[in-house]
N, C-alpha and C. Protein backbone atom coordinates (compact mmCIF):
# COMPACT_ATOMS: atom_id res chain seq x y z
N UNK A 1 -41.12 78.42 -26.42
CA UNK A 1 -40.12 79.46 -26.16
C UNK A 1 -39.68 79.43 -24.69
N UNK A 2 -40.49 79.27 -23.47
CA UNK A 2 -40.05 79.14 -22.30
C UNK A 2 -39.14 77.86 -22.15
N UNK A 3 -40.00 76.90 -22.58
CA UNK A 3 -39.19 75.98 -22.44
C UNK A 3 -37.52 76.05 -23.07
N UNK A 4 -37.13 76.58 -23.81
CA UNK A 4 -35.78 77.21 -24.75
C UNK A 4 -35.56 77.74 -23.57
N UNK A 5 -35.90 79.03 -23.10
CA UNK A 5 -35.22 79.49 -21.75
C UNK A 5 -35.00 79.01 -20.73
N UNK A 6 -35.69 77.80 -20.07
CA UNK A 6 -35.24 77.06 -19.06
C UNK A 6 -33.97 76.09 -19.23
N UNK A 7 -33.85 75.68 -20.47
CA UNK A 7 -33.00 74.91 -20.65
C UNK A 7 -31.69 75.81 -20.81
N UNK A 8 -32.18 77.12 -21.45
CA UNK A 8 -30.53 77.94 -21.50
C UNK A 8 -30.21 78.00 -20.10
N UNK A 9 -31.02 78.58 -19.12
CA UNK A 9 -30.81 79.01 -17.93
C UNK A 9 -29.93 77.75 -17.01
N UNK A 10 -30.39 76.67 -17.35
CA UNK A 10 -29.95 75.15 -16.82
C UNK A 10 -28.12 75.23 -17.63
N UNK A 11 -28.17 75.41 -18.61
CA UNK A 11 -27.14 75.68 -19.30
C UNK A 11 -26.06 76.38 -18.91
N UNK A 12 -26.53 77.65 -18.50
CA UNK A 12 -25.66 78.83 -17.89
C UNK A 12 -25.47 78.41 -16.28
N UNK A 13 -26.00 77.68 -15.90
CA UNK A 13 -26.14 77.21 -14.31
C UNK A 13 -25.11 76.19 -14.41
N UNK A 14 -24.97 75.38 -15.52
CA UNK A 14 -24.02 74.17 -15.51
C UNK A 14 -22.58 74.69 -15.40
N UNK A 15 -22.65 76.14 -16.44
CA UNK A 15 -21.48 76.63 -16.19
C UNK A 15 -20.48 77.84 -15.89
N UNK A 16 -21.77 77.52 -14.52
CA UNK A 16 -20.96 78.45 -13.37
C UNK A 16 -19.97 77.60 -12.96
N UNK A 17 -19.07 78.52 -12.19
CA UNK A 17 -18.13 77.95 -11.14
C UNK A 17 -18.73 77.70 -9.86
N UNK A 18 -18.37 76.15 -9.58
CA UNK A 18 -19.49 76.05 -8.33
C UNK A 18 -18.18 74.99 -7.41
N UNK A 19 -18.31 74.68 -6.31
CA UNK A 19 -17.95 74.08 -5.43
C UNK A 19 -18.53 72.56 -5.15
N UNK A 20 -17.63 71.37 -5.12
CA UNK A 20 -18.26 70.52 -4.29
C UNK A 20 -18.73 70.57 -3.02
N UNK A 21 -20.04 69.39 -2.70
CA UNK A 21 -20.63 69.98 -1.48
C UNK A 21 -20.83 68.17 -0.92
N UNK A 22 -20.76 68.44 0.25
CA UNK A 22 -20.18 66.86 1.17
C UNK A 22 -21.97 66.92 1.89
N UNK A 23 -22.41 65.79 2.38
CA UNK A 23 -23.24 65.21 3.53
C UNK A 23 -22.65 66.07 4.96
N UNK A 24 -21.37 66.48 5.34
CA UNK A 24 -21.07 67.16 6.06
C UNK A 24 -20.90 68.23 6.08
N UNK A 25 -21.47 69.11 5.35
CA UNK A 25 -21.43 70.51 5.07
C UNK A 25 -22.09 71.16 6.79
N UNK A 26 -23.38 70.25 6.72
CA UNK A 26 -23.80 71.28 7.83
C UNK A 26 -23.51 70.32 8.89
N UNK A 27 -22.67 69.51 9.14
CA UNK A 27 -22.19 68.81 10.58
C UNK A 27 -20.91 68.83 10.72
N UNK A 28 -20.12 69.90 10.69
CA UNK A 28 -18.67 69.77 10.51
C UNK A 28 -18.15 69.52 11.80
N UNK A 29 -19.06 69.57 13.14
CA UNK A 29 -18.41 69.34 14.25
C UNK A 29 -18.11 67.54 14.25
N UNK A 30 -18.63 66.89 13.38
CA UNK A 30 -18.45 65.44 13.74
C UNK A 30 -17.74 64.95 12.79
N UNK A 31 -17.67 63.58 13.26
CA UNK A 31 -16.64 62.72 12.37
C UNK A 31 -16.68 62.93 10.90
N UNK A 32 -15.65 63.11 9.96
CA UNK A 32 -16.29 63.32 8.48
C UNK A 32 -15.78 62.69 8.23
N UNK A 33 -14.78 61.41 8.35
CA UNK A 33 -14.10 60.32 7.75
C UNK A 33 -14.82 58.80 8.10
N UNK A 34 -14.65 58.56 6.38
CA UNK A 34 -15.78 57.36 5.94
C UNK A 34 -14.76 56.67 4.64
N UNK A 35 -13.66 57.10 4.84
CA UNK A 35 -12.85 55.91 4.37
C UNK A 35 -12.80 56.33 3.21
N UNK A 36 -12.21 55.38 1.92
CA UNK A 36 -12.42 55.39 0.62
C UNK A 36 -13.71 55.50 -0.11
N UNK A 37 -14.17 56.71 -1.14
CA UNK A 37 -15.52 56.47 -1.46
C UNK A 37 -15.42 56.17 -3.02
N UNK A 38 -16.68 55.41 -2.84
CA UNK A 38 -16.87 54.76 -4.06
C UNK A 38 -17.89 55.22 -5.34
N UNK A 39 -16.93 55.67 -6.44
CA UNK A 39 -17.40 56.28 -7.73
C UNK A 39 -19.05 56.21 -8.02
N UNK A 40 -19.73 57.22 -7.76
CA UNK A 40 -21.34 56.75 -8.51
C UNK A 40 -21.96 57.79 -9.82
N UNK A 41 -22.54 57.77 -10.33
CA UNK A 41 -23.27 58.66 -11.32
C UNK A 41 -24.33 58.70 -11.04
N UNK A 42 -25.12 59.85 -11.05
CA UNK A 42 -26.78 59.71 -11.48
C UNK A 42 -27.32 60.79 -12.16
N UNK A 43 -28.47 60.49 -12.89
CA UNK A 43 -28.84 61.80 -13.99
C UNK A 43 -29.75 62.24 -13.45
N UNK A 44 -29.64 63.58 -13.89
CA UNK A 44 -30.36 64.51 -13.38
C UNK A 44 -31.28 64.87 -14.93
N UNK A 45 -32.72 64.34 -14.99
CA UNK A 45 -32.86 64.11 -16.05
C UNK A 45 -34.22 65.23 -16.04
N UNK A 46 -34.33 66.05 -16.83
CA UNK A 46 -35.11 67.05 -17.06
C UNK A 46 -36.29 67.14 -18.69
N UNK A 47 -37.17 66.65 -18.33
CA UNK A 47 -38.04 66.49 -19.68
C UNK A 47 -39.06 67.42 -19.71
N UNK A 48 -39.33 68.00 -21.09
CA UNK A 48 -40.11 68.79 -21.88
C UNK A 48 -41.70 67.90 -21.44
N UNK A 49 -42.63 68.95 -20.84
CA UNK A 49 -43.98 68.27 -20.69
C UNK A 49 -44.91 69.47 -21.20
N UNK A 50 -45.96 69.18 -21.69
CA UNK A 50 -47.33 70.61 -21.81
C UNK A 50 -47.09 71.24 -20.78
N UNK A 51 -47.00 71.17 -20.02
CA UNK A 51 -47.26 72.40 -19.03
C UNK A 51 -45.72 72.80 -18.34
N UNK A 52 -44.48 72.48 -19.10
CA UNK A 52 -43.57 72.98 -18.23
C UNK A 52 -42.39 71.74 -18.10
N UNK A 53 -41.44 71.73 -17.63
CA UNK A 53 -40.35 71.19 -17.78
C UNK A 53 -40.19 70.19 -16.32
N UNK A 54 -40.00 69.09 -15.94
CA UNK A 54 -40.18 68.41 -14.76
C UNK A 54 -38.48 67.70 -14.94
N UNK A 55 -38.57 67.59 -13.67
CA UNK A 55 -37.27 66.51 -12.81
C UNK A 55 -37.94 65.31 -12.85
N UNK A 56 -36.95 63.98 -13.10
CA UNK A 56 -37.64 62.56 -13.07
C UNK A 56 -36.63 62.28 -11.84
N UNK A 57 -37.53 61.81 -10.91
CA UNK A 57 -36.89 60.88 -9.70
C UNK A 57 -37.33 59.98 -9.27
N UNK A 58 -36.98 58.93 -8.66
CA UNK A 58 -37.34 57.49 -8.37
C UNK A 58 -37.59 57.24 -6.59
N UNK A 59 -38.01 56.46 -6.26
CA UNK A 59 -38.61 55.78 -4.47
C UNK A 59 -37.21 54.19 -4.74
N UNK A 60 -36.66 54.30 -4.01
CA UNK A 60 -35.88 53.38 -4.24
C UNK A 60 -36.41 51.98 -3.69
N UNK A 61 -36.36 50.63 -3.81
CA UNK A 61 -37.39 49.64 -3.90
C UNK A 61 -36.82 49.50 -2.32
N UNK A 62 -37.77 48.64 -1.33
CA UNK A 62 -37.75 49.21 0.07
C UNK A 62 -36.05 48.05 0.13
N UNK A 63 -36.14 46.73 -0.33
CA UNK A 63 -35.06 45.68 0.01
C UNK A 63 -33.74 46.04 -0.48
N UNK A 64 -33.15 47.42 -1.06
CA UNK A 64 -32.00 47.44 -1.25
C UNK A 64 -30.98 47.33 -0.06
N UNK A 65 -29.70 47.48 -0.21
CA UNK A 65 -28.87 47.71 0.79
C UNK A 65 -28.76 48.94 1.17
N UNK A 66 -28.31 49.81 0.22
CA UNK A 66 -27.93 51.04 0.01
C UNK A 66 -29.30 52.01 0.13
N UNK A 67 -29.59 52.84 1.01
CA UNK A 67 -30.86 54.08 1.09
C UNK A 67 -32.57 53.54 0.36
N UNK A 68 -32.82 52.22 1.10
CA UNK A 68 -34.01 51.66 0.40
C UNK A 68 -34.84 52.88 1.36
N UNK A 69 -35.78 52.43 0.34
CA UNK A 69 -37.08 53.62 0.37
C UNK A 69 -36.99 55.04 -0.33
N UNK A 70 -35.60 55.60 -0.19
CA UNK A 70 -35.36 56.68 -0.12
C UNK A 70 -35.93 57.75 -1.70
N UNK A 71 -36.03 58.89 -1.55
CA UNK A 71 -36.02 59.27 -3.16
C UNK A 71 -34.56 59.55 -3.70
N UNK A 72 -34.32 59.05 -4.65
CA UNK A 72 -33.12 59.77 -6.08
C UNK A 72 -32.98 59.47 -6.91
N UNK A 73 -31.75 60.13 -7.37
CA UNK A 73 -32.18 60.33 -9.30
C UNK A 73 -32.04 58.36 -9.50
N UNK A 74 -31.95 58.03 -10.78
CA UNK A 74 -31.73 56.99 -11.64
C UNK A 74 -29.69 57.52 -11.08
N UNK A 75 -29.23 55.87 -11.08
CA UNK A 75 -28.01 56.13 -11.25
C UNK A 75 -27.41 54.91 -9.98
N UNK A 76 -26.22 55.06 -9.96
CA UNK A 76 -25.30 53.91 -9.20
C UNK A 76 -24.01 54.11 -9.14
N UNK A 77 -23.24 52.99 -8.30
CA UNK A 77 -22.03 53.33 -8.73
C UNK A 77 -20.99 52.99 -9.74
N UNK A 78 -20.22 53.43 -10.34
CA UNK A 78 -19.33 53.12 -11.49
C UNK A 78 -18.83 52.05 -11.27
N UNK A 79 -19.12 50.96 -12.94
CA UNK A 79 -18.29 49.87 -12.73
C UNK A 79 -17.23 49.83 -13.37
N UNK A 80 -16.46 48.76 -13.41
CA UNK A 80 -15.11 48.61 -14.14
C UNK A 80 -15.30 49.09 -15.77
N UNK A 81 -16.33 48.52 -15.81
CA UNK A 81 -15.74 48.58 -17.48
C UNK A 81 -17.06 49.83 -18.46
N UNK A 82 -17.38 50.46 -17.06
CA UNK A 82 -17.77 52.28 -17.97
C UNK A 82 -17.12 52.99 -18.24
N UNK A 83 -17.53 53.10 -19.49
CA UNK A 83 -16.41 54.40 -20.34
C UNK A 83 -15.81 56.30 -19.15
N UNK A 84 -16.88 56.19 -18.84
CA UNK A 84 -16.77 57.26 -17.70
C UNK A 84 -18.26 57.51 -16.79
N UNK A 85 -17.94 58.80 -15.90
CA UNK A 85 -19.58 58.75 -15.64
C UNK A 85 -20.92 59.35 -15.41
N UNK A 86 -20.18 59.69 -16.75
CA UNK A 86 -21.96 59.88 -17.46
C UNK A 86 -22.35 58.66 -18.28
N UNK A 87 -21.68 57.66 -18.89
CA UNK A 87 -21.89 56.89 -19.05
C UNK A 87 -22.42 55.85 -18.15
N UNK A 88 -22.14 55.59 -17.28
CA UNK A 88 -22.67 55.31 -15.58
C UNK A 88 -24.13 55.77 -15.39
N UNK A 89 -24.22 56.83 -15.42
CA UNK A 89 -25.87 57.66 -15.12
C UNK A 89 -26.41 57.05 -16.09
N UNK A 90 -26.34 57.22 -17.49
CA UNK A 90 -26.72 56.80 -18.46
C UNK A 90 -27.38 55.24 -18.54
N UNK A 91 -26.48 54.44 -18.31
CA UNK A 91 -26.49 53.43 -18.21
C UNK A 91 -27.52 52.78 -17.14
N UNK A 92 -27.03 53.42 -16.26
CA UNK A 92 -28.31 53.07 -14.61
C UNK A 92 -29.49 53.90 -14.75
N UNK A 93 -29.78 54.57 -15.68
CA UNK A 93 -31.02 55.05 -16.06
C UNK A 93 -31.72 54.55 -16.75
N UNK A 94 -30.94 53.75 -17.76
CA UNK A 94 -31.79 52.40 -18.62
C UNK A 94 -32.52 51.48 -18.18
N UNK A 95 -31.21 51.08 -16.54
CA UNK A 95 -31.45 50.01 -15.81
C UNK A 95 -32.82 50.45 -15.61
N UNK A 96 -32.68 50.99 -14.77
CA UNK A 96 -33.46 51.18 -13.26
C UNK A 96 -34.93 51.86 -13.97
N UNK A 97 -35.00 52.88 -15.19
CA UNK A 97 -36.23 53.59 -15.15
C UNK A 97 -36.52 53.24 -16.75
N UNK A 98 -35.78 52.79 -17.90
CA UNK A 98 -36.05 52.34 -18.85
C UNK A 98 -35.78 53.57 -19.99
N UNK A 99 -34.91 54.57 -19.76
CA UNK A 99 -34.50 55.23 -20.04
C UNK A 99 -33.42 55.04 -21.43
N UNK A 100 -33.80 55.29 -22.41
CA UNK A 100 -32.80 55.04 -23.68
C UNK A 100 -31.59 56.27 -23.71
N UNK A 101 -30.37 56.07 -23.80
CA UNK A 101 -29.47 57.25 -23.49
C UNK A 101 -30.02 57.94 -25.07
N UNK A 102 -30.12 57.26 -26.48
CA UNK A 102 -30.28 57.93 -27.13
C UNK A 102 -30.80 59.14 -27.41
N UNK A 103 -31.81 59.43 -26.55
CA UNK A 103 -33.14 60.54 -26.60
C UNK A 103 -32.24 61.65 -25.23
N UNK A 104 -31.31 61.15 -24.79
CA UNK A 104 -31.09 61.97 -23.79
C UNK A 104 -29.85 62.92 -24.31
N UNK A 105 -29.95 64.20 -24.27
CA UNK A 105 -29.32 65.40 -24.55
C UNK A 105 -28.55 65.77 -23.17
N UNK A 106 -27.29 65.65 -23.17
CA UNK A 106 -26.43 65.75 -21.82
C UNK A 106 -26.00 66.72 -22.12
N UNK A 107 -26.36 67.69 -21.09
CA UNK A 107 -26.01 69.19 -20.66
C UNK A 107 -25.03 69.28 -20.33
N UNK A 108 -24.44 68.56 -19.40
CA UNK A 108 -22.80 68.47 -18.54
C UNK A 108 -23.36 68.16 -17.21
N UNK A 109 -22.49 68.55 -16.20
CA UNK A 109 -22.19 67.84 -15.28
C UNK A 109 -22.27 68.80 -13.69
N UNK A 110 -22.85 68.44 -12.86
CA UNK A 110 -22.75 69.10 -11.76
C UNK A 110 -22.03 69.04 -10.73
N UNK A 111 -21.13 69.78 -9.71
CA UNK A 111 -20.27 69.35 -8.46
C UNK A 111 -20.62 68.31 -8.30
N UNK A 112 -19.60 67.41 -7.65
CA UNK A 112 -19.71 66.06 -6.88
C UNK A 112 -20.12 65.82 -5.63
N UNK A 113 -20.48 65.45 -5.04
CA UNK A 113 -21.24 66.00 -3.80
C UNK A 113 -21.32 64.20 -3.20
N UNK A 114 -19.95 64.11 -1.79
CA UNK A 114 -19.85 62.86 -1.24
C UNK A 114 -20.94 62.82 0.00
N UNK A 115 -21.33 61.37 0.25
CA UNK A 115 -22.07 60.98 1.14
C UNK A 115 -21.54 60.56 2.21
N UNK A 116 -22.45 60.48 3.35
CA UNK A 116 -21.58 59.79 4.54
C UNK A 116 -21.54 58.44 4.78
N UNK A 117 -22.73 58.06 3.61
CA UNK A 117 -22.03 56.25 3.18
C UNK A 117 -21.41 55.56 2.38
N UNK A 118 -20.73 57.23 2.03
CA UNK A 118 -19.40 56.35 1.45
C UNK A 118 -19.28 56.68 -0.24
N UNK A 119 -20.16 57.50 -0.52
CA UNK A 119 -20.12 57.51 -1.97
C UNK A 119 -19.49 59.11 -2.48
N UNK A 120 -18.77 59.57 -3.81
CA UNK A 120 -18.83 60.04 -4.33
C UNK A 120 -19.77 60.17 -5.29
N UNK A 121 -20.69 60.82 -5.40
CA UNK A 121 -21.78 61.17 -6.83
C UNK A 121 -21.35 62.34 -7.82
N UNK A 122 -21.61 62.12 -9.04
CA UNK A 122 -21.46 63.03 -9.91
C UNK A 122 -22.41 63.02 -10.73
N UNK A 123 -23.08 64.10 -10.75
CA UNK A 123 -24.42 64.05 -11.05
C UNK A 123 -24.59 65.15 -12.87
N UNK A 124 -24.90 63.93 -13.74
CA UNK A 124 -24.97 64.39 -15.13
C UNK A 124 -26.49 65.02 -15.21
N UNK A 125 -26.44 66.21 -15.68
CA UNK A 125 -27.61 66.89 -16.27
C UNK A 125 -27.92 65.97 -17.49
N UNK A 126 -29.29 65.50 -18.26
CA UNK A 126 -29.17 65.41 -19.37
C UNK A 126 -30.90 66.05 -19.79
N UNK A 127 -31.26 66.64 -20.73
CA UNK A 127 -32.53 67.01 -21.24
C UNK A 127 -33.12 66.31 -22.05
N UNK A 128 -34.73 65.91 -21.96
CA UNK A 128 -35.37 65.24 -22.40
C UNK A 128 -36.82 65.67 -23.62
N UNK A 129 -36.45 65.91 -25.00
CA UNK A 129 -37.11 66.28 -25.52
C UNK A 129 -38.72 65.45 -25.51
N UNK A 130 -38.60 64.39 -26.24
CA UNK A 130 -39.93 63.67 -26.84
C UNK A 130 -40.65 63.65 -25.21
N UNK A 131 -41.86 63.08 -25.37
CA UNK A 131 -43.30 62.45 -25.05
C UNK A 131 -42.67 61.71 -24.09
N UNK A 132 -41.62 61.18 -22.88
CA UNK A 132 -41.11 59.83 -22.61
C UNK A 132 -41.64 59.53 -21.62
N UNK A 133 -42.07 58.75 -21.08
CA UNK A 133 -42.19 57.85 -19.18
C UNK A 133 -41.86 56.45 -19.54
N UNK A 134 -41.27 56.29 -17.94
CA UNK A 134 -40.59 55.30 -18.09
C UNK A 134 -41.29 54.02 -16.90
N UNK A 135 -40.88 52.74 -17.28
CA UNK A 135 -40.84 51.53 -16.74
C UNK A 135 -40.03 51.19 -15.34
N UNK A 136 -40.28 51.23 -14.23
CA UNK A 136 -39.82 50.82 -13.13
C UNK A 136 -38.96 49.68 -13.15
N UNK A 137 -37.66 48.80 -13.02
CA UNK A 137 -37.15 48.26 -13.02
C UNK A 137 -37.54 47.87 -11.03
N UNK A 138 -38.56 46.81 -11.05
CA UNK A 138 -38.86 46.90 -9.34
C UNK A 138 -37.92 46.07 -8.78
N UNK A 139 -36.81 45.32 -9.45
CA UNK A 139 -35.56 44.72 -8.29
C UNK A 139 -35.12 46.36 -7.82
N UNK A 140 -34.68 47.22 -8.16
CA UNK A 140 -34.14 48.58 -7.65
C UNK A 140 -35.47 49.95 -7.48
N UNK A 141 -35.90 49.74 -8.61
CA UNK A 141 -37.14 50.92 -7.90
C UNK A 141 -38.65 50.72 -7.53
N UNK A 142 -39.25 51.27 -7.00
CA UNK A 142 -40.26 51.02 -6.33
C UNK A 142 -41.30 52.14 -7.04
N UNK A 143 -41.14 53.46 -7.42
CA UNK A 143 -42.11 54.14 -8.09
C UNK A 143 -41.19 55.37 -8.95
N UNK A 144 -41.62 55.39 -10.43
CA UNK A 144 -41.31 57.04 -10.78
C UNK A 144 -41.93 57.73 -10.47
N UNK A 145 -41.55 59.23 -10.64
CA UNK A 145 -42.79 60.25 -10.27
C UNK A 145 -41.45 61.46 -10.83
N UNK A 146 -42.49 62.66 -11.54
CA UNK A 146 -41.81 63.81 -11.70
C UNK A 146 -41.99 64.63 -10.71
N UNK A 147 -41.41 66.12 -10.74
CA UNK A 147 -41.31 67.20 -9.78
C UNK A 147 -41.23 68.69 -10.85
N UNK A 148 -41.82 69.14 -10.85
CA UNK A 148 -41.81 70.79 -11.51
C UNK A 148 -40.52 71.34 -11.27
N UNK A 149 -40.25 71.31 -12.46
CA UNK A 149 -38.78 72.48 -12.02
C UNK A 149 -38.98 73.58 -11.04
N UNK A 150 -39.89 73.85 -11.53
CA UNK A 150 -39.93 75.40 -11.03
C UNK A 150 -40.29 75.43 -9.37
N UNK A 151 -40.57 74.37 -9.15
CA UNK A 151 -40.86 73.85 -7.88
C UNK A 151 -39.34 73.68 -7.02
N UNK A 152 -38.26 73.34 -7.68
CA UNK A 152 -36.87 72.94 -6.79
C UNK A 152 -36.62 74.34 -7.41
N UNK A 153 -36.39 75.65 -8.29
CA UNK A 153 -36.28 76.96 -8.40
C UNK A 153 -37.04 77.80 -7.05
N UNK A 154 -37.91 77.18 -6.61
CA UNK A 154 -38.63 78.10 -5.53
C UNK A 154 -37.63 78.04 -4.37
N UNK A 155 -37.07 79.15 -3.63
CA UNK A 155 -36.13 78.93 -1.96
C UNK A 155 -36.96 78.38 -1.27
N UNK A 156 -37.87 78.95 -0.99
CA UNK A 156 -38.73 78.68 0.46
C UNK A 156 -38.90 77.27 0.30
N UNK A 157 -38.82 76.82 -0.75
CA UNK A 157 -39.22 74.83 -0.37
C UNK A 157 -38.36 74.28 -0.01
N UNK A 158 -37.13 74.72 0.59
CA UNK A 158 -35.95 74.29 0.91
C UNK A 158 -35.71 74.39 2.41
N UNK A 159 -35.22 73.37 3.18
CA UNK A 159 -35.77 73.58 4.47
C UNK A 159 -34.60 72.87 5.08
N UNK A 160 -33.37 72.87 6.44
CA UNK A 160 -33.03 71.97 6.95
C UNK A 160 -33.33 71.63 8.37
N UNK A 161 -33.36 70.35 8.29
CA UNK A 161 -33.75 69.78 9.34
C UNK A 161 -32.97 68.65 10.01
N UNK A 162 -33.16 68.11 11.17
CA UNK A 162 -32.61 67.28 11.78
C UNK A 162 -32.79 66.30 12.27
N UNK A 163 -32.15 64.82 11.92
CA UNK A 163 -32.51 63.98 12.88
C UNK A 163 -31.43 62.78 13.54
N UNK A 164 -31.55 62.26 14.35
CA UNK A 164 -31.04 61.06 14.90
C UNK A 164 -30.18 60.08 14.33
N UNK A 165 -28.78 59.90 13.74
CA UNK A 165 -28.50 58.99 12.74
C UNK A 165 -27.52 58.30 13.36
N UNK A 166 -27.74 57.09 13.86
CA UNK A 166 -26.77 56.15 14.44
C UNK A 166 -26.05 57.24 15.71
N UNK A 167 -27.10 57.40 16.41
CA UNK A 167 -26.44 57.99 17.76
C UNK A 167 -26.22 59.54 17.71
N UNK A 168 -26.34 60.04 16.76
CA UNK A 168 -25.86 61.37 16.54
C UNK A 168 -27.00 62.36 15.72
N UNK A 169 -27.17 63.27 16.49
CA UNK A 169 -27.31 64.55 15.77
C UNK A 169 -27.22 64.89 14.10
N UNK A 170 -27.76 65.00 13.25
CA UNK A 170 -27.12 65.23 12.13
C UNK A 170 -28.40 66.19 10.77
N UNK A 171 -27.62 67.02 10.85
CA UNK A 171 -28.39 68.17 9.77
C UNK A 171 -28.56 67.79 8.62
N UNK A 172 -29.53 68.29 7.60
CA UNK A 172 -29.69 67.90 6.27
C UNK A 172 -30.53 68.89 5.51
N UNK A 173 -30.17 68.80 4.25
CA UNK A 173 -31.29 69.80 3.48
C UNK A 173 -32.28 69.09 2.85
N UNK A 174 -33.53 69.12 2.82
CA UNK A 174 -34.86 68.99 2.27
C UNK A 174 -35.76 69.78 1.71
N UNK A 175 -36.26 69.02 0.43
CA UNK A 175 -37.49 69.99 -0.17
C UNK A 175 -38.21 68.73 -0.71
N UNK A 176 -39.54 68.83 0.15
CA UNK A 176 -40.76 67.82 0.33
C UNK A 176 -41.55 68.11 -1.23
N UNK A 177 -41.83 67.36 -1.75
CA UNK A 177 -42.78 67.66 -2.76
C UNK A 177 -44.25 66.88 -2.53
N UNK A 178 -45.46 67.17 -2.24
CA UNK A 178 -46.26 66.48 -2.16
C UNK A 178 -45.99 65.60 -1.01
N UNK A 179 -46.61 64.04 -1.18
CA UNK A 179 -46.47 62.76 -0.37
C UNK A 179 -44.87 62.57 -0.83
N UNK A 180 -44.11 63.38 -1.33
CA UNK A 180 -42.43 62.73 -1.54
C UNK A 180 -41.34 63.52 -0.51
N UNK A 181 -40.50 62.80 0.49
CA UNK A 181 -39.64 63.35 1.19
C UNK A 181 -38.42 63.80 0.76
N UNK A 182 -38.08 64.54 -0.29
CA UNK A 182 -36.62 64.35 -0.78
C UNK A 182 -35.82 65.39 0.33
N UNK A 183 -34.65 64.15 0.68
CA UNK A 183 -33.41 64.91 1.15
C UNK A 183 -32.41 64.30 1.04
N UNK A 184 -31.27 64.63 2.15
CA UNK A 184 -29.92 64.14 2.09
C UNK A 184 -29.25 64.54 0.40
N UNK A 185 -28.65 63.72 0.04
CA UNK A 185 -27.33 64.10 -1.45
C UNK A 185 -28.64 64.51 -2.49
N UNK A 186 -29.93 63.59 -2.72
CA UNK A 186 -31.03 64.72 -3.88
C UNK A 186 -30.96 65.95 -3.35
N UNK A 187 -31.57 66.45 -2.19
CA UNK A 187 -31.75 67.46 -2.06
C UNK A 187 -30.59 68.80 -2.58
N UNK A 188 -29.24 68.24 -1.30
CA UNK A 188 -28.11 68.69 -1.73
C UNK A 188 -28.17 69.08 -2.98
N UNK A 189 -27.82 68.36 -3.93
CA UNK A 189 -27.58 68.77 -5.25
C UNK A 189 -28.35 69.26 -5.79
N UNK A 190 -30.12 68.77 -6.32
CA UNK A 190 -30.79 69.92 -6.26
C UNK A 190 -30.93 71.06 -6.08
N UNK A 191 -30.51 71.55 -4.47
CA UNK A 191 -30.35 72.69 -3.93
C UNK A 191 -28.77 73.40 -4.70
N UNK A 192 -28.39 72.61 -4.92
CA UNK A 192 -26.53 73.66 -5.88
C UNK A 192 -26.80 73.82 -7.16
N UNK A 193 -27.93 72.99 -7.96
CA UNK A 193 -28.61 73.43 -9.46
C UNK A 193 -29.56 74.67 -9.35
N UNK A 194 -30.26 74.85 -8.25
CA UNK A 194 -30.88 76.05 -7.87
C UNK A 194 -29.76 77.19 -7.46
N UNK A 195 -28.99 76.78 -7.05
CA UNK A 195 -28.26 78.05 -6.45
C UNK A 195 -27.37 78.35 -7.95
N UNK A 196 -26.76 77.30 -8.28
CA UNK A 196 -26.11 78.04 -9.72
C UNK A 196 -27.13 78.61 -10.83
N UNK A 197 -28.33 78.48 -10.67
CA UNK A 197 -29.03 79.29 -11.26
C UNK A 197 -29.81 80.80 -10.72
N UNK A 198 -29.28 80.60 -9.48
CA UNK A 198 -29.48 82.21 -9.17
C UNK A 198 -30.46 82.38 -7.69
N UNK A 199 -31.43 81.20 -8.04
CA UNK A 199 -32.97 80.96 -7.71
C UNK A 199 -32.19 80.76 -5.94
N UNK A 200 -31.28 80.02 -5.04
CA UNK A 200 -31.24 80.31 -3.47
C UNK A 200 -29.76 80.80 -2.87
């Protein structure tokens, strides 16, 4: 039964009216132009466990180009020939964490929320009934690991901070879980699934 209510609540959160939210939200004194950005998806994938409902997120494998090491969801950017993108999330969730779209129940879709390297993200909710964990794809990821919902629902784990980025000053939102650093666009968005649900 709780679990039924978290997922309505996720439900009713999807469809609020919410705002896109940029990497420059909290640095508006600096440069915010980064050119043309390039289409990405990633799922925001939420599975049914005994004890409660968890977020699946990934350590990105350290040799990528793009944010190695970093934590976020499963996902990439859109290629030519995806139907759209949730199909995209979908798809790079197979890749990367071994994720079958079949089993995945897509909620809809959250603000888009651009980076300052260049990306547009659009980040698909989808819910995860059965038993599932998944397989690391280690050319792109380096470890899964879940997170308690109710853990990114808590404010106080939400924190911004600052550091040094190519010469500059630059703010960010974070919520640490354990030995995991999540910030920058996870956090972000994270933090706008919490806020459309009421919780900051």
């Amino acid at each position: 039964m709780k679990m039924n209510q978290e997922k309505n609540d996720v439900l009713r959160a999807i469809a609020q009216p919410a705002v896109s939210t940029s990497d420059f939200d909290l640095n508006s004194n600096s440069n915010n132009s980064v050119g043309e950005l390039t289409e990405a998806g990633v799922l925001v994938a939420l599975v049914e466990r005994p004890d409660g409902v968890n977020l699946i997120l990934t350590k990105r494998a350290a040799h990528l180009s793009n944010h190695p090491g970093q934590i976020s969801f499963p996902g990439g950017k859109c290629e030519a020939d995806d139907a759209d993108i949730v199909f995209t999330a979908l798809r790079e969730a197979k890749e990367e964490i071994g994720l079958n779209p079949e089993i995945v129940n897509v909620l809809g879709s959250l603000p888009t929320h651009d980076t300052i390297t260049g990306f547009k993200i659009t980040p698909t909710v989808g819910w995860i009934e059965t038993g599932w964990y998944g397989v690391a794809d280690p050319s792109e990821v380096s470890e899964i690991f879940e997170v308690p919902l109710v853990h990114i629902m808590t404010p106080k784990n939400f924190h911004i901070q600052t550091r040094v980025w190519k010469g500059i000053n630059r703010s960010y939102h974070c919520v640490p879980y354990g030995p995991y650093y999540i910030w920058g666009a996870t956090a972000y968005i994270l933090r706008g699934l919490a806020r459309q649900m009421g919780q900051v």
